[in-house]
PDB file of N, CA and C in Angstrom:
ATOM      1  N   UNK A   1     115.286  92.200  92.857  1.00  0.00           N
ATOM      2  CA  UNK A   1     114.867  92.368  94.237  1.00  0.00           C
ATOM      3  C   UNK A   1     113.435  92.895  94.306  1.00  0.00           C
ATOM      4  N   UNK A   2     113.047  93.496  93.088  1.00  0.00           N
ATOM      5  CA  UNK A   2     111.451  94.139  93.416  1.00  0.00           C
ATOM      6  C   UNK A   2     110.539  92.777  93.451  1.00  0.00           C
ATOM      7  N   UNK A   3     110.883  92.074  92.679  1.00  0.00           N
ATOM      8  CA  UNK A   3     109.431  91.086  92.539  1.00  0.00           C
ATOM      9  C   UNK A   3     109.184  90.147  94.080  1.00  0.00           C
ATOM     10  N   UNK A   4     111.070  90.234  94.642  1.00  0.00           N
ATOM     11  CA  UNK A   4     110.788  89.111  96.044  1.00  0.00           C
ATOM     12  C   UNK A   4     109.956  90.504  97.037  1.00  0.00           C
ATOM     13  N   UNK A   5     110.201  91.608  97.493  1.00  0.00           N
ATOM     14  CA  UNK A   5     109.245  92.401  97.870  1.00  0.00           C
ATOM     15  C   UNK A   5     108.199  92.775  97.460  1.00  0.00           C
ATOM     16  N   UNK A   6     107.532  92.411  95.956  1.00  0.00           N
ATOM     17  CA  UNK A   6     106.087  92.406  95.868  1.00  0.00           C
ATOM     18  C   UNK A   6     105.517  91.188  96.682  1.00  0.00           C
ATOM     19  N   UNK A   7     106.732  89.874  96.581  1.00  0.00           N
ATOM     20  CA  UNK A   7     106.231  88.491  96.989  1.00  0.00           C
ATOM     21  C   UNK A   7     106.073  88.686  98.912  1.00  0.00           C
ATOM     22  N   UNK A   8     106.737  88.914  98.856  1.00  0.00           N
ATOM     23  CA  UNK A   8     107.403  88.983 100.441  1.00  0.00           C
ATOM     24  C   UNK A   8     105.756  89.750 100.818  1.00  0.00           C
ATOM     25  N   UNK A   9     105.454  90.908 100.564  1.00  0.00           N
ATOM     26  CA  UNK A   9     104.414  91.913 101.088  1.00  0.00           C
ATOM     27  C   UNK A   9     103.379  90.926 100.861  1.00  0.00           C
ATOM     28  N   UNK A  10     103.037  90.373  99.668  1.00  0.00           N
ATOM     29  CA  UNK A  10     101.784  89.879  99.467  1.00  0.00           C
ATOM     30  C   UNK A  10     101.467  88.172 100.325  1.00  0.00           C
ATOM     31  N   UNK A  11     103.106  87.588 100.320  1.00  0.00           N
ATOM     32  CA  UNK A  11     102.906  86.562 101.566  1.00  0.00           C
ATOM     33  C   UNK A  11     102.603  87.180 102.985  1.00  0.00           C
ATOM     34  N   UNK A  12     102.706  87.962 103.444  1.00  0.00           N
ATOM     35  CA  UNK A  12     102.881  88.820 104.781  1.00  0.00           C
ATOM     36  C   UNK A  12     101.254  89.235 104.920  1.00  0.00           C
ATOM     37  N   UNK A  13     101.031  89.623 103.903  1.00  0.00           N
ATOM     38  CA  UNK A  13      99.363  90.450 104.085  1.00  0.00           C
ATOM     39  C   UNK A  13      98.469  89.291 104.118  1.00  0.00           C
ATOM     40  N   UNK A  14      99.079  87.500 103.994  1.00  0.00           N
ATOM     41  CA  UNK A  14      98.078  86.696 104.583  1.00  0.00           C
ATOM     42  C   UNK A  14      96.902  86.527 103.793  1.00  0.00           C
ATOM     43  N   UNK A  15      96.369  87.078 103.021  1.00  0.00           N
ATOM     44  CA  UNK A  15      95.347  87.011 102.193  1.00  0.00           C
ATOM     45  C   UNK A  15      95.112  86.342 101.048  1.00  0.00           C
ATOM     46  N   UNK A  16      96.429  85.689 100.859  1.00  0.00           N
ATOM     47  CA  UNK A  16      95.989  85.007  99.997  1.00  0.00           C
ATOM     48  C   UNK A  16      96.376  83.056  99.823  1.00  0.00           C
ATOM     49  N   UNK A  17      95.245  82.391  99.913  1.00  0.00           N
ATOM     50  CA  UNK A  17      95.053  81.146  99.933  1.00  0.00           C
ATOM     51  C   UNK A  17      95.320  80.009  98.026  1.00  0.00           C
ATOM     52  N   UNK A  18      95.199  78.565  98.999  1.00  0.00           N
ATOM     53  CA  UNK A  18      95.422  77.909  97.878  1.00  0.00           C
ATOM     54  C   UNK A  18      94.015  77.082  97.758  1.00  0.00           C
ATOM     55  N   UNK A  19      93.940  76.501  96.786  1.00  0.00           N
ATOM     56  CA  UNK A  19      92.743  75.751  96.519  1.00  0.00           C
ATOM     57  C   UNK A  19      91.847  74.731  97.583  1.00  0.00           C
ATOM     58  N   UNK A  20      92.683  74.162  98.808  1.00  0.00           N
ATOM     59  CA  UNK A  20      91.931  73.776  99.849  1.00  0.00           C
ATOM     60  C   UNK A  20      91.900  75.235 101.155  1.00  0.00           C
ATOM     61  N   UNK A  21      92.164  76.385 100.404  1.00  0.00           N
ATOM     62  CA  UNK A  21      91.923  77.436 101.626  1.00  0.00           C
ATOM     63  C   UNK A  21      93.257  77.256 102.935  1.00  0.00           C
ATOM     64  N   UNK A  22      94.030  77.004 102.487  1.00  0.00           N
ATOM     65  CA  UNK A  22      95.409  77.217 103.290  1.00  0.00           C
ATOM     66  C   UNK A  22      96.391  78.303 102.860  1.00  0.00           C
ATOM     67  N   UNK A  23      97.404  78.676 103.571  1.00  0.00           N
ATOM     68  CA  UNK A  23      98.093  79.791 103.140  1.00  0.00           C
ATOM     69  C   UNK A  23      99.397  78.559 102.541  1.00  0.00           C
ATOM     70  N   UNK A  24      99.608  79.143 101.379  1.00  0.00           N
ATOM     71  CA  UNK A  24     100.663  78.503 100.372  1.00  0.00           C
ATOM     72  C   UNK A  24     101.859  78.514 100.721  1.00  0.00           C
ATOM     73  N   UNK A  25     102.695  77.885 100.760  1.00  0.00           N
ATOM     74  CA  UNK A  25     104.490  78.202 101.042  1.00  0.00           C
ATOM     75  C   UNK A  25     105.253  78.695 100.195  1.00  0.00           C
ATOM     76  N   UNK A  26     106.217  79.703 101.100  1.00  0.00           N
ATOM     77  CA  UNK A  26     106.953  80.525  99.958  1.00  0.00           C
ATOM     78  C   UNK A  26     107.277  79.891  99.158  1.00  0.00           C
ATOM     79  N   UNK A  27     107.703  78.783  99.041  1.00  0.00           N
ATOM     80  CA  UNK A  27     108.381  78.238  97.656  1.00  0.00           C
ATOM     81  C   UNK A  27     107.182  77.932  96.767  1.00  0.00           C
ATOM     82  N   UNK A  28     105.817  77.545  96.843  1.00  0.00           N
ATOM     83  CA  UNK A  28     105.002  77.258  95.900  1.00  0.00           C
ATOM     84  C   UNK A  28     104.147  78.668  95.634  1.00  0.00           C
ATOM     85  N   UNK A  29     104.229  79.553  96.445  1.00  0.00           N
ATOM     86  CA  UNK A  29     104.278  81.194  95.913  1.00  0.00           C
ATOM     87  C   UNK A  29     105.419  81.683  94.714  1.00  0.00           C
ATOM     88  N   UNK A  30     106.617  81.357  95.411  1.00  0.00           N
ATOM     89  CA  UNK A  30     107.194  81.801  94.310  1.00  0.00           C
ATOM     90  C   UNK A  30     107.800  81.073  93.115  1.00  0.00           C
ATOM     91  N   UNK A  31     107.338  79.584  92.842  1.00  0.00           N
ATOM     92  CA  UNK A  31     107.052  78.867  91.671  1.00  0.00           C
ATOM     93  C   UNK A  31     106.345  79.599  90.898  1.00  0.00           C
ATOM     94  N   UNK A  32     104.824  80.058  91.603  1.00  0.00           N
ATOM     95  CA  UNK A  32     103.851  81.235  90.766  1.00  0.00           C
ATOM     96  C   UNK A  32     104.145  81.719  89.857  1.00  0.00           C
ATOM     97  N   UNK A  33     104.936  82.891  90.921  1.00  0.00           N
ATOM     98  CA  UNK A  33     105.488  83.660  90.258  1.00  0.00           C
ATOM     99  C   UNK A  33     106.269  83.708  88.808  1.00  0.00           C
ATOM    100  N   UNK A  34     107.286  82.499  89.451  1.00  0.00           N
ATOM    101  CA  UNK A  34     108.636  82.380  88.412  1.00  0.00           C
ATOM    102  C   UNK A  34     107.640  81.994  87.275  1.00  0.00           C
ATOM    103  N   UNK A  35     106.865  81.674  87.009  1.00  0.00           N
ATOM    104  CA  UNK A  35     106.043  81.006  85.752  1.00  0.00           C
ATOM    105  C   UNK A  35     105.146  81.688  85.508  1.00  0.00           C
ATOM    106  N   UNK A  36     104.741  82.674  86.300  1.00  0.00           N
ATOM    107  CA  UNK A  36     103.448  83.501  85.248  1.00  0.00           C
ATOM    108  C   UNK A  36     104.662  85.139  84.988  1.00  0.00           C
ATOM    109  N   UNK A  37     105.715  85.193  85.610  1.00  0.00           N
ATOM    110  CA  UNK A  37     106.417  86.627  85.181  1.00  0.00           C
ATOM    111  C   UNK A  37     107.505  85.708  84.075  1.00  0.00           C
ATOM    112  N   UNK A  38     107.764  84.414  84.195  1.00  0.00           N
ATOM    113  CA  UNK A  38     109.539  83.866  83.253  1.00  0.00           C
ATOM    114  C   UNK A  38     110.373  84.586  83.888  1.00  0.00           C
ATOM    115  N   UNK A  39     110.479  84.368  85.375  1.00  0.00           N
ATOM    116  CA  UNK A  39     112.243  84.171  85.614  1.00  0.00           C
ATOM    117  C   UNK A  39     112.171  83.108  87.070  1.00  0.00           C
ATOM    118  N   UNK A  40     113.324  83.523  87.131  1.00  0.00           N
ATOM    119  CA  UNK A  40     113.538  82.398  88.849  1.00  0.00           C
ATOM    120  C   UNK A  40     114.519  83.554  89.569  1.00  0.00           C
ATOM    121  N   UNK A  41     113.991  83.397  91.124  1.00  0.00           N
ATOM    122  CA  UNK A  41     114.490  83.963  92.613  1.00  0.00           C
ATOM    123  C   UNK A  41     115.909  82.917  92.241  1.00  0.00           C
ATOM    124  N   UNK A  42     116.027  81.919  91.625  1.00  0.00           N
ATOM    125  CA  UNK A  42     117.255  81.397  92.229  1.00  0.00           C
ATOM    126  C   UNK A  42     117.341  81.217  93.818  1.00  0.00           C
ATOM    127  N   UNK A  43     116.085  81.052  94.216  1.00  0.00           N
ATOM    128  CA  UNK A  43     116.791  80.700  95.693  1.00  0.00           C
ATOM    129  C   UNK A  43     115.517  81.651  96.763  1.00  0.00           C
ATOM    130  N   UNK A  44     114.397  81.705  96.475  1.00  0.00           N
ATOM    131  CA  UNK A  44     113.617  82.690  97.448  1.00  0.00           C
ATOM    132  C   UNK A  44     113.976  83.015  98.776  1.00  0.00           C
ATOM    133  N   UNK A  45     114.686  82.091  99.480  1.00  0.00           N
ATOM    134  CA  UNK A  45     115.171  82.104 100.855  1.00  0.00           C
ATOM    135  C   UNK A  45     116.277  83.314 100.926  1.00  0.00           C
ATOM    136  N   UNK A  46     117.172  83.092 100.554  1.00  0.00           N
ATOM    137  CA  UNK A  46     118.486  83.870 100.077  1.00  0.00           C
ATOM    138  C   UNK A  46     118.188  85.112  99.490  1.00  0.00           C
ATOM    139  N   UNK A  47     117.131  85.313  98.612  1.00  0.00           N
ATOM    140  CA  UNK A  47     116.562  86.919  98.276  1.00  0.00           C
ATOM    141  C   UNK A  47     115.687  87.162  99.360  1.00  0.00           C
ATOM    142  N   UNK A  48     114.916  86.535 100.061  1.00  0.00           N
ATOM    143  CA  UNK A  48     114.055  87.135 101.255  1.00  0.00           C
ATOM    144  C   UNK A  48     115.224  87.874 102.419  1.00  0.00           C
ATOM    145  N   UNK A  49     116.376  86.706 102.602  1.00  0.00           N
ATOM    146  CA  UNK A  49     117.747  87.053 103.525  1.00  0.00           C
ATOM    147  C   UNK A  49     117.926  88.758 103.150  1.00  0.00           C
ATOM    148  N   UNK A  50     118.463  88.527 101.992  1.00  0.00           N
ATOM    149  CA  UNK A  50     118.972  90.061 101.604  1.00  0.00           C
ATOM    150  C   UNK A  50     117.940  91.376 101.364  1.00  0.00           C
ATOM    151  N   UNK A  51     116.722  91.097 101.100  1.00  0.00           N
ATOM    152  CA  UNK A  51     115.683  91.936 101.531  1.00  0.00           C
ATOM    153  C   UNK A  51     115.445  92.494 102.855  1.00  0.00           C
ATOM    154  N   UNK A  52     115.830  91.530 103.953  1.00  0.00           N
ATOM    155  CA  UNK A  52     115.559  92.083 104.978  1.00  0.00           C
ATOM    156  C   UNK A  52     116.682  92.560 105.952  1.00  0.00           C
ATOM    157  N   UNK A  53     117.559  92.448 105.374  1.00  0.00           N
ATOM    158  CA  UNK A  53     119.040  92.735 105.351  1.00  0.00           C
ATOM    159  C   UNK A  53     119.249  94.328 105.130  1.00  0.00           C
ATOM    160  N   UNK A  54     118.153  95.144 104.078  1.00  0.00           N
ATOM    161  CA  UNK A  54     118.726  96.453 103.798  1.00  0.00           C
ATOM    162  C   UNK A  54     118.413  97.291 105.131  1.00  0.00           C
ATOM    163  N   UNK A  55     118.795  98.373 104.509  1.00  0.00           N
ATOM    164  CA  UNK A  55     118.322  99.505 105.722  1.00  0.00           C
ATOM    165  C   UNK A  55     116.899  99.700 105.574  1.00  0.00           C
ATOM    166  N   UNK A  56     116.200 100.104 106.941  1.00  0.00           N
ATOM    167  CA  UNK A  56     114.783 100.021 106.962  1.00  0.00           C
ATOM    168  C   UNK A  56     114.591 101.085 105.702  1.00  0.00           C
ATOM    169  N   UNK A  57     114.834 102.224 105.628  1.00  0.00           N
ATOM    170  CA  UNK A  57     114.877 103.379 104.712  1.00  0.00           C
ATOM    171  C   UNK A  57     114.660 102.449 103.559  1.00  0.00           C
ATOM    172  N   UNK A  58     115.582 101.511 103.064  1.00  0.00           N
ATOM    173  CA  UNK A  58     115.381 100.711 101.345  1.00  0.00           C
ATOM    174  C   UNK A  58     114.708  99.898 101.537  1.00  0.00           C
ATOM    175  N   UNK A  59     114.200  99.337 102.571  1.00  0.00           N
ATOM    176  CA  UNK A  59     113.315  98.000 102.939  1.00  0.00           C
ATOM    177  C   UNK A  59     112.468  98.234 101.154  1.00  0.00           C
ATOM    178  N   UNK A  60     111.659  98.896 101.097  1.00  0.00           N
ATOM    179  CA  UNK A  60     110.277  98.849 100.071  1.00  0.00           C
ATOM    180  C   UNK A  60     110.792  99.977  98.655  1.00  0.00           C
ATOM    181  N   UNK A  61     112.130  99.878  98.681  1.00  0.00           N
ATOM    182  CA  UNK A  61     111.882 100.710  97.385  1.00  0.00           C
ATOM    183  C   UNK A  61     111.186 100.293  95.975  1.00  0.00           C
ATOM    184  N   UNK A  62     110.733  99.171  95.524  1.00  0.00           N
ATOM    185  CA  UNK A  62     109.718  98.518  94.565  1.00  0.00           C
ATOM    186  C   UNK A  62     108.798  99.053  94.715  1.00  0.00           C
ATOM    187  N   UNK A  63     108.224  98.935  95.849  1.00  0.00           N
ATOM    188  CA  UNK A  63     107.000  99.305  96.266  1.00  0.00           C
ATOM    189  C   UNK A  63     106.624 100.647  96.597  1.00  0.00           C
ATOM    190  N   UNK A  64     107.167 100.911  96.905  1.00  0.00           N
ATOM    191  CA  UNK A  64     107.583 102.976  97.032  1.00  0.00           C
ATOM    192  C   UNK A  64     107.370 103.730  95.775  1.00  0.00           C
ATOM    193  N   UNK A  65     108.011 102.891  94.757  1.00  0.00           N
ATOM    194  CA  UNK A  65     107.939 103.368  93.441  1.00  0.00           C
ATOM    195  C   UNK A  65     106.728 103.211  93.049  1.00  0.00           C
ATOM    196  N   UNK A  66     106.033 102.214  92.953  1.00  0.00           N
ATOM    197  CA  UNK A  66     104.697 101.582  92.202  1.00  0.00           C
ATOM    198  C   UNK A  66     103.730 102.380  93.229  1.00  0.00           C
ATOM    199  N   UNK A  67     103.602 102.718  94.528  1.00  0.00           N
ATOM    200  CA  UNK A  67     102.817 104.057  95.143  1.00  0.00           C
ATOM    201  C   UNK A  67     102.778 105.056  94.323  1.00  0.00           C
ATOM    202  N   UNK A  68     104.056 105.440  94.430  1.00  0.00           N
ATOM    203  CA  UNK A  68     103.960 106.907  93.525  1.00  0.00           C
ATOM    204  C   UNK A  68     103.413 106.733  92.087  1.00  0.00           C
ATOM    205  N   UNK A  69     103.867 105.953  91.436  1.00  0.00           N
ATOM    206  CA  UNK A  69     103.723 106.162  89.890  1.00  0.00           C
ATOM    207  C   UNK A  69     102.086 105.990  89.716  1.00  0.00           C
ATOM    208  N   UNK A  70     101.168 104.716  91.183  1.00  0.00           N
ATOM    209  CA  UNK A  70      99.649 104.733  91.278  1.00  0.00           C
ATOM    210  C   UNK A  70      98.961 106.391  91.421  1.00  0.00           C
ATOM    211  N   UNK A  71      99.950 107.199  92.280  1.00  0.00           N
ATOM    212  CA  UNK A  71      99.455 108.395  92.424  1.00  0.00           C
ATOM    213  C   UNK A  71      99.415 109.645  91.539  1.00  0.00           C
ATOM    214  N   UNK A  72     100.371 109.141  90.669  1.00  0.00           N
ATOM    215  CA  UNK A  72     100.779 110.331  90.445  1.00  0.00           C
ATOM    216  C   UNK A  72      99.885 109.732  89.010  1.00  0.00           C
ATOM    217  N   UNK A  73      99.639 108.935  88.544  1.00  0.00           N
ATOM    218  CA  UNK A  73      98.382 108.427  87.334  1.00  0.00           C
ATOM    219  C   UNK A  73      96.910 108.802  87.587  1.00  0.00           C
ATOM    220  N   UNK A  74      96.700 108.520  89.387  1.00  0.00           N
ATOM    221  CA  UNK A  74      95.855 109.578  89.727  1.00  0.00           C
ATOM    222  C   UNK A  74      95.074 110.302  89.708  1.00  0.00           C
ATOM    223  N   UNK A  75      96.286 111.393  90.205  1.00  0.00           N
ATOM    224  CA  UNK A  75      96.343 112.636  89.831  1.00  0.00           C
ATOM    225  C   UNK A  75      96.246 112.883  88.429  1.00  0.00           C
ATOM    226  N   UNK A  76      96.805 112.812  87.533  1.00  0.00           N
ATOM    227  CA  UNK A  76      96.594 113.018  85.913  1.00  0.00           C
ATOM    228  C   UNK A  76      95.006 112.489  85.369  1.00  0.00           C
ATOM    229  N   UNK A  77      94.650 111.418  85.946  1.00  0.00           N
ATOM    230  CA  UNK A  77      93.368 111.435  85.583  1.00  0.00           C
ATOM    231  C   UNK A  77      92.152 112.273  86.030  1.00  0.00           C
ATOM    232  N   UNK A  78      92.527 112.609  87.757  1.00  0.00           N
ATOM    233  CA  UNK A  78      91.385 113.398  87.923  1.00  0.00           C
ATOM    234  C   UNK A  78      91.342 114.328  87.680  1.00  0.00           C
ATOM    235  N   UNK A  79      92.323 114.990  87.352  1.00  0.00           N
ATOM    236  CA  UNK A  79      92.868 116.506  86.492  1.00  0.00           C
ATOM    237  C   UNK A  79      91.904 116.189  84.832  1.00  0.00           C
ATOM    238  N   UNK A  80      92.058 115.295  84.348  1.00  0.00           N
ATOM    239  CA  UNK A  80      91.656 115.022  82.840  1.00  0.00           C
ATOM    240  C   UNK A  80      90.098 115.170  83.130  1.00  0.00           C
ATOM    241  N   UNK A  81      89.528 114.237  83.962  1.00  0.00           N
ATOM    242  CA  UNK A  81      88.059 114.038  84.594  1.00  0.00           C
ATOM    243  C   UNK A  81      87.700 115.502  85.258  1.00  0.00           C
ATOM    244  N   UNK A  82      88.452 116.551  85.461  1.00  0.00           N
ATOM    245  CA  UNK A  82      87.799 117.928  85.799  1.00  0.00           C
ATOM    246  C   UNK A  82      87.881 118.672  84.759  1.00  0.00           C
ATOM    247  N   UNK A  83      89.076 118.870  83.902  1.00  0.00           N
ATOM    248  CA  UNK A  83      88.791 119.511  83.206  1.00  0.00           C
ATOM    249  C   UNK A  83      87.965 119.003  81.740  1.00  0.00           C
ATOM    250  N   UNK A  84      87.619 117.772  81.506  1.00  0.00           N
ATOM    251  CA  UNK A  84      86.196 117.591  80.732  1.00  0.00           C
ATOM    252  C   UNK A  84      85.233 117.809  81.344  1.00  0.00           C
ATOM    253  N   UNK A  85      84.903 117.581  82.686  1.00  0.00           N
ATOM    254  CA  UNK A  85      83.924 118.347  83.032  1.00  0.00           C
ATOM    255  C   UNK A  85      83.640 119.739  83.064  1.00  0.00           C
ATOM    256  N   UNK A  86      85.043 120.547  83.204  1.00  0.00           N
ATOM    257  CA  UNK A  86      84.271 121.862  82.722  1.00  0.00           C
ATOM    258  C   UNK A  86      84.156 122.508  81.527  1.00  0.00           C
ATOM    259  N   UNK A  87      84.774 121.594  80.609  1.00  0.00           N
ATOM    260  CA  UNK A  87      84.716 121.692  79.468  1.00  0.00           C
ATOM    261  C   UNK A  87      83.418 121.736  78.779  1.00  0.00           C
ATOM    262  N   UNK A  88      82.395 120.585  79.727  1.00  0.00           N
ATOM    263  CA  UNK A  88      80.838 120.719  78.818  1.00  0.00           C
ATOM    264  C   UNK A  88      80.127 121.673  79.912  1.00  0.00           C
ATOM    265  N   UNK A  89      80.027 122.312  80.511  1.00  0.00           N
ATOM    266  CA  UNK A  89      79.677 123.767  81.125  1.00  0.00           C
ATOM    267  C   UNK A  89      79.735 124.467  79.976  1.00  0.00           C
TER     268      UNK A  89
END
């Protein structure tokens, strides 16, 4: 279910086009996919169904996760990036 809500968000945000500058169809989006990650939705329609099916609360838990884990890497770096800097003080 995470990869059809990375798909789902990144069809939604519109931004991204095909080689004559049109917006692509879910199914040749998630051909993409299935071939640059090796697997198959089995059915993109039917996982989009049940995606939007959860409670708003689980709507984005993929994506909820991959926030935090961006933040919290962060955080650990700019912590690393201050304290070498006061390290050469």
């Amino acid at each position: 279910m995470g990869m059809t809500e990375i798909l789902s968000a990144l069809m939604l945000l519109g931004g991204i086009t095909d080689n004559t500058g049109k917006h692509p169809t879910i199914i040749a989006f998630s051909e993409v996919f299935e071939q640059a990650f090796g697997f198959s939705f089995n059915g993109i329609y039917d996982r989009q169904n049940e995606l939007f099916k959860r409670k708003s609360c689980n709507l984005t838990k993929t994506l909820d996760a991959l926030k935090a884990v961006l933040i919290k890497e962060y955080k650990k770096r700019q912590a690393k990036a201050l304290k070498n800097k006061d390290e050469k003080r």
